[in-house]
Structures are given as C-alpha cells and as structure tokens.
C-alpha atoms as a PDB file:
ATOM      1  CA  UNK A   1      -2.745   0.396  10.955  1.00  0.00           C
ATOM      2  CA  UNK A   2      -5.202   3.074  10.925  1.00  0.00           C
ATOM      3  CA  UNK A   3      -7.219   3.467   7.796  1.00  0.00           C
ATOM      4  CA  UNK A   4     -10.034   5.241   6.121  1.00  0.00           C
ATOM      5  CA  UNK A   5     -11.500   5.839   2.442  1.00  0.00           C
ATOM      6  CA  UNK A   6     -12.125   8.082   0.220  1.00  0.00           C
ATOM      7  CA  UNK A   7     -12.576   9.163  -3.107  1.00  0.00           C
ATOM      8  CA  UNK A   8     -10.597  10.809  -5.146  1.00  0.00           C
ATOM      9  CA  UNK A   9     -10.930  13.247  -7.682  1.00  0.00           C
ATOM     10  CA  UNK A  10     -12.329  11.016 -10.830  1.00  0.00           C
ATOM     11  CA  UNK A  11     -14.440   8.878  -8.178  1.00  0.00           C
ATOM     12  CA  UNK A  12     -12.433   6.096  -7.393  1.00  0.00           C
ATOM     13  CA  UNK A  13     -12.705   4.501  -4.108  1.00  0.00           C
ATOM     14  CA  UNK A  14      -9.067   5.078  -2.478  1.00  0.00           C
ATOM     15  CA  UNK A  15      -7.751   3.086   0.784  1.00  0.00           C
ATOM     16  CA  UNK A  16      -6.116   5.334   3.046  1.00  0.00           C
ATOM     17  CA  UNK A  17      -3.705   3.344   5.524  1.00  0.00           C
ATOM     18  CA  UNK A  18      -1.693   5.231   8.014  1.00  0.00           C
ATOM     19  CA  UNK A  19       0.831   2.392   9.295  1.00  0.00           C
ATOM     20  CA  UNK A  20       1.735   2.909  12.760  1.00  0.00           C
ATOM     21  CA  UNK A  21       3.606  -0.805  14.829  1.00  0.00           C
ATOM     22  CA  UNK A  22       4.298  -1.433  10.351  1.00  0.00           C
ATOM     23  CA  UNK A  23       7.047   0.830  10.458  1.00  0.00           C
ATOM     24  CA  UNK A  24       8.926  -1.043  13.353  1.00  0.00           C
ATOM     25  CA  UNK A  25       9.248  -3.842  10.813  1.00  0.00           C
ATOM     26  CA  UNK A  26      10.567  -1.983   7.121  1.00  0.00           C
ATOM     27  CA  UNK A  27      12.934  -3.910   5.147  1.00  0.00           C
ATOM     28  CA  UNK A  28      15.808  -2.314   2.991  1.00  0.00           C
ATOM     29  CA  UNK A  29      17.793  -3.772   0.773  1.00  0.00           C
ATOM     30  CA  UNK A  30      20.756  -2.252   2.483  1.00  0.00           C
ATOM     31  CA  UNK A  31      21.680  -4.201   5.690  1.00  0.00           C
ATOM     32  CA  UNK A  32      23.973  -1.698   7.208  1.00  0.00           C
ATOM     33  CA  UNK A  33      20.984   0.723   7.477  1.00  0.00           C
ATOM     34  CA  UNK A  34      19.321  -0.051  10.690  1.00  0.00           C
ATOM     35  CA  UNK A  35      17.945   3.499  11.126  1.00  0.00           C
ATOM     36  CA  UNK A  36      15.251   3.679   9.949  1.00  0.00           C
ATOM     37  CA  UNK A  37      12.559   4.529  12.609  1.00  0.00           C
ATOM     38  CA  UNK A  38      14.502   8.011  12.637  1.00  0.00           C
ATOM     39  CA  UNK A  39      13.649   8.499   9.106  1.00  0.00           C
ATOM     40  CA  UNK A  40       9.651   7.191   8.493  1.00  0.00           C
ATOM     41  CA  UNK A  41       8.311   8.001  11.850  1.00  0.00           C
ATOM     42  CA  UNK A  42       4.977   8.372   9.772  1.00  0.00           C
ATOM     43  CA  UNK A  43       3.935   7.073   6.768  1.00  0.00           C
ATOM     44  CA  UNK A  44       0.284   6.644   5.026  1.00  0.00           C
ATOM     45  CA  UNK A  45       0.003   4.396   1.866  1.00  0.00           C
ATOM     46  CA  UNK A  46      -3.210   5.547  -0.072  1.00  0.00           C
ATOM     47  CA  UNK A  47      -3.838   2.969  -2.913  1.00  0.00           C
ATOM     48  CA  UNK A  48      -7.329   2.128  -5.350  1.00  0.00           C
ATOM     49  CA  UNK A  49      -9.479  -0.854  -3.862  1.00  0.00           C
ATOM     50  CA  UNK A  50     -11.618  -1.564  -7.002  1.00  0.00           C
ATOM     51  CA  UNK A  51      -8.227  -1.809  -9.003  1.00  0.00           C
ATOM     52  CA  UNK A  52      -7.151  -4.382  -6.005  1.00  0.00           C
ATOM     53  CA  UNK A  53      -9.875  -6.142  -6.278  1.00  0.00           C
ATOM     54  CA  UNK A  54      -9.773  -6.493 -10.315  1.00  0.00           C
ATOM     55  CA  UNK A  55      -6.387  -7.445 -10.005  1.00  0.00           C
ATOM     56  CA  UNK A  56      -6.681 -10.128  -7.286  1.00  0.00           C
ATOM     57  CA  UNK A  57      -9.937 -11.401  -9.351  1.00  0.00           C
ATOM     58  CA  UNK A  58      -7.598 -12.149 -12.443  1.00  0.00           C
ATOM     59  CA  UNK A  59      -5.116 -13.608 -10.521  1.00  0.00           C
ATOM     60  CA  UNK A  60      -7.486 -16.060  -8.831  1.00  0.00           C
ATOM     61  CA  UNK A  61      -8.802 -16.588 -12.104  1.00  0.00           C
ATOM     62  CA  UNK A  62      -5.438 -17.648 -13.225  1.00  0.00           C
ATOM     63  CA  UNK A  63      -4.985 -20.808 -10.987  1.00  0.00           C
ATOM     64  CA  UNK A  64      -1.743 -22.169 -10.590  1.00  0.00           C
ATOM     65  CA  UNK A  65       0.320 -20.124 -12.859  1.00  0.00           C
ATOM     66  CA  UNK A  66      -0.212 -16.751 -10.029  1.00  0.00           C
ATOM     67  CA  UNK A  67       2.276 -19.026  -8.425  1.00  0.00           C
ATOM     68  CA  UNK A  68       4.810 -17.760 -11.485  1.00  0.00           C
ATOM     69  CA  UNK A  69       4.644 -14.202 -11.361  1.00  0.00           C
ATOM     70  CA  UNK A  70       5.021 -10.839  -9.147  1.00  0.00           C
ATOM     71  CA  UNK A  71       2.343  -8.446  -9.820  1.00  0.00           C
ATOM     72  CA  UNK A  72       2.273  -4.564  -8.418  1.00  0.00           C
ATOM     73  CA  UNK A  73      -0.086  -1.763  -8.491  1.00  0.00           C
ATOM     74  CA  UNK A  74       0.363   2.162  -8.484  1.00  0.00           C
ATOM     75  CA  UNK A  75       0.041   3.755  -5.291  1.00  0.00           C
ATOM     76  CA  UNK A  76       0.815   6.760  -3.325  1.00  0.00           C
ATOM     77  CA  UNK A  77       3.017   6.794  -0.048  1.00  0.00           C
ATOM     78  CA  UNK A  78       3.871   9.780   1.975  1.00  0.00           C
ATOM     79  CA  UNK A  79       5.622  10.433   4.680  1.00  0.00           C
ATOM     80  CA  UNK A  80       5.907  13.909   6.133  1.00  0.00           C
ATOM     81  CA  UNK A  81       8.884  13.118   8.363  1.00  0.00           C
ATOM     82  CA  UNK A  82      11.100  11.885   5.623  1.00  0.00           C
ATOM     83  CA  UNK A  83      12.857  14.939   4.197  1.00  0.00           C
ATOM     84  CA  UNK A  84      13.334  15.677   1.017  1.00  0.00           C
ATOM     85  CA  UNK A  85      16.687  14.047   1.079  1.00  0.00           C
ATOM     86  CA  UNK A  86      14.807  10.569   1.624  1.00  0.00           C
ATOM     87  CA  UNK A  87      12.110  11.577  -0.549  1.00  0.00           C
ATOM     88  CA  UNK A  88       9.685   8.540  -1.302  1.00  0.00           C
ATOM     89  CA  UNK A  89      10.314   7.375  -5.358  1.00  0.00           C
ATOM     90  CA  UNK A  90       8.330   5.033  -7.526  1.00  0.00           C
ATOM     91  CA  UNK A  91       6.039   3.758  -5.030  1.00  0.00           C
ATOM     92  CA  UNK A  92       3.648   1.269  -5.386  1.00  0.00           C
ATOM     93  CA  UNK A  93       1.921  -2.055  -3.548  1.00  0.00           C
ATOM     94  CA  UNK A  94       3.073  -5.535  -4.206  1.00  0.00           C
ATOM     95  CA  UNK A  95      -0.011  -7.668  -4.351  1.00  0.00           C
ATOM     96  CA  UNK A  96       0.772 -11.328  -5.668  1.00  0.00           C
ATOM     97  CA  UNK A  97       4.894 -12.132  -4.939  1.00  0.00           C
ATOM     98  CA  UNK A  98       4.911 -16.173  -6.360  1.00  0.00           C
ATOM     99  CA  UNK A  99       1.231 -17.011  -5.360  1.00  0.00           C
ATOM    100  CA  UNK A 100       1.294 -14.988  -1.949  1.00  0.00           C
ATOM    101  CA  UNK A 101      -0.999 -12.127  -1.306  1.00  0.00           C
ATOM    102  CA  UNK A 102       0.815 -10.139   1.366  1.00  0.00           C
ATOM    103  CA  UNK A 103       0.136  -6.649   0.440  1.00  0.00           C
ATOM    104  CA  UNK A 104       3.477  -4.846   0.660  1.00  0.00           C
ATOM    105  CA  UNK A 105       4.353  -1.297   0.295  1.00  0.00           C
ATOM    106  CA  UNK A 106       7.522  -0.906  -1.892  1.00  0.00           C
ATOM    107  CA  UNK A 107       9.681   2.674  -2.323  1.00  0.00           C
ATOM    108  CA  UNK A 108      13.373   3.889  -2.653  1.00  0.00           C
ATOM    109  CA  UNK A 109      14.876   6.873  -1.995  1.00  0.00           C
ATOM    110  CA  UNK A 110      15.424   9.420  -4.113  1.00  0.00           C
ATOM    111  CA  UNK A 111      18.841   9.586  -6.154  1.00  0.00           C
ATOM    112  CA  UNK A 112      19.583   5.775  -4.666  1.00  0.00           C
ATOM    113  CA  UNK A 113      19.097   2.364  -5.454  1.00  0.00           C
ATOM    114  CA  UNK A 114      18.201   1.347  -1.811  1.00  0.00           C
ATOM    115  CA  UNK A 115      14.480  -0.248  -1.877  1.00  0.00           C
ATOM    116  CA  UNK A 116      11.871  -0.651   1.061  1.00  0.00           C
ATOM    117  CA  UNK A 117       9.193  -2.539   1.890  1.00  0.00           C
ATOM    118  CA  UNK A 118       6.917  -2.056   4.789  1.00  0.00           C
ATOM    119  CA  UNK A 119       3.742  -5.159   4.748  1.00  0.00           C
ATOM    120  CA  UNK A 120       0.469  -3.811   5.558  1.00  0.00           C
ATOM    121  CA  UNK A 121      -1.587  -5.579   8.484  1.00  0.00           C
ATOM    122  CA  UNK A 122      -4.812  -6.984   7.524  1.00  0.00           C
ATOM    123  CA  UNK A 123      -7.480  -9.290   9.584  1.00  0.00           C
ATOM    124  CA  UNK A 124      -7.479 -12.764   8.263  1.00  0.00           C
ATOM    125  CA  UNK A 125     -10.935 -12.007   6.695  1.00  0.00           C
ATOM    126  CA  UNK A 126      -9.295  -9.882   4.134  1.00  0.00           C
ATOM    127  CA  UNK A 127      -7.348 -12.759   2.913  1.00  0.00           C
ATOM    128  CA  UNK A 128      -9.893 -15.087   2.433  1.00  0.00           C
ATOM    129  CA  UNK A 129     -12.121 -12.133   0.717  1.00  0.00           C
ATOM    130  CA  UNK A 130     -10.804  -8.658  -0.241  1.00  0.00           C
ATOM    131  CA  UNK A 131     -13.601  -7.614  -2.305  1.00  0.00           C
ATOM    132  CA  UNK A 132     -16.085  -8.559   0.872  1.00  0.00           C
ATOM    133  CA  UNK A 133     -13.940  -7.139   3.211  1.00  0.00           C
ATOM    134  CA  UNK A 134     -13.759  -3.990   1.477  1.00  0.00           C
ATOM    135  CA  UNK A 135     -17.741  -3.662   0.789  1.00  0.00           C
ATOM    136  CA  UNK A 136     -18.080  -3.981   4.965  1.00  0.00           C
ATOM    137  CA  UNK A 137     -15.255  -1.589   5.760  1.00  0.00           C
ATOM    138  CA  UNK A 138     -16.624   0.880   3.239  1.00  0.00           C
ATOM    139  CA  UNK A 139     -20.119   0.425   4.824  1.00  0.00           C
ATOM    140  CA  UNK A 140     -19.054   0.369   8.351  1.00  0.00           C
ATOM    141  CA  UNK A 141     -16.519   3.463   8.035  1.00  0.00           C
ATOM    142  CA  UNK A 142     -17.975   5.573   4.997  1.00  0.00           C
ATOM    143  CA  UNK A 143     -16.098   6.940   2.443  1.00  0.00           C
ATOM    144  CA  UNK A 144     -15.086  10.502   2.586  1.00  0.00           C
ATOM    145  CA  UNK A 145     -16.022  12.698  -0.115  1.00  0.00           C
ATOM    146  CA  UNK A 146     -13.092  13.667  -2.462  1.00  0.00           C
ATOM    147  CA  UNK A 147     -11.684  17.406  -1.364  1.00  0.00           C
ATOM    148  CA  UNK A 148      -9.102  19.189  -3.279  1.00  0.00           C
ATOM    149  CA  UNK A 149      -5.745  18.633  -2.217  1.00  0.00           C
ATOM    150  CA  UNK A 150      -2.828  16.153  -2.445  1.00  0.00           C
ATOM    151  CA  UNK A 151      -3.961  14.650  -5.668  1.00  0.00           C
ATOM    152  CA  UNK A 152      -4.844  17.630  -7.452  1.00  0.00           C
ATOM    153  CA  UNK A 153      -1.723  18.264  -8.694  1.00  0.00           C
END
C-alpha cells in the first residue's frame, strides 16, 4: 500500500491509501465470484485520520465492552477500472469488528447486494499507536495542500 495525505477542502487531514498486493486478497460475500482482479485492478481508499483516531480513543476508552460491538467510519473508495456497472456503493472503513482493529475497506456494487472487503496493510507500530503513527507519517511525508477536485462536488 502506497499512501499519502492531504487535506481536504474544510481542513481535515485525509489518508490517501492506494492498495496495490491488497487487492489480491478482496473478499465477497459471493463465493462463485472469483474474478475479481479483472474488475479492481486499482483502487485508493481516502478516509479522515483525526476522526480515526477519535474513534479508536473512545473505543479504548471503553474497555471490555469494544469487544461487543462493530464500529465503521465514512470513507471514500475509488477505483477507476471498475466501470460504472461495478460502481463502488456505500463505502466506508471498518475499524473495531468484536474488539479487533483491522482496518477494512467495505463496498458493494451498485444495484446488488454483493459486499467487499479489502484489509488495509499497516506496520505493527500502527497497531500499538495510531494517533503516533499518524503524527510521524504526517511529519515524515507532509500533507498535501487541499486542491479542487474529487471532493468538490
């Protein structure tokens, strides 16, 4: 996974992950769809890292019971080599699934009830530390200043 950050247009610090070995590994819901390097042969997840780190703050906060519940965030995916016919619908990142933090990129296609999920790859230091490993990633890569485009819609 390649990333970078930026902001966006109200000054929130974005995450900008461009999965590449990820997509050898999505999950579907539907097992007779085995395909699907032909459809997502790109795909960048762009999600909030203050918001992540707010969330995963509370649910630290909340001790055992994290263990209980499934908590997601908004975020964007795109994918310029899935058509319009796969079109990417109500995306977003799973970041607590019954008290583990694998960050997972969910989406279904448009006009079906077929999910995906596609984990993102982080170091082991972002596990033990989001909110540090964010503050050195930011400072060690910069954060792009926000230019009008995708999200000024």
């Amino acid at each position: 996974m390649k990333y970078r950050f930026e902001y966006d247009k109200y000054g929130c610090r974005l995450m900008v992950a461009e999965l590449d070995d990820e997509l050898d590994c999505i999950n579907c819901t539907d097992e007779d769809l085995d395909c699907l390097g032909g459809y997502y042969r790109d795909m960048t997840v762009i999600f909030d890292i203050d918001l992540y780190c707010r969330l995963y703050q509370m649910l630290m906060a909340a001790g055992d019971d994290r263990k209980r519940v499934k908590v997601y965030m908004d975020a964007t995916i795109r994918s310029v080599s899935g058509s319009f016919e796969y079109a990417l619908m109500g995306c977003c990142l799973e970041i607590c699934f019954y008290g583990s933090f694998d960050v997972e990129a969910h989406w279904f296609w448009q006009n079906t009830n077929i999910d995906f999920i596609v984990a993102l790859v982080f170091p082991p230091e972002f596990y033990a530390d989001p909110a540090a490993w964010f503050e050195r990633e930011t400072k060690a890569k910069g954060i792009k200043n926000h230019e009008r485009g995708w999200d000024d819609e």
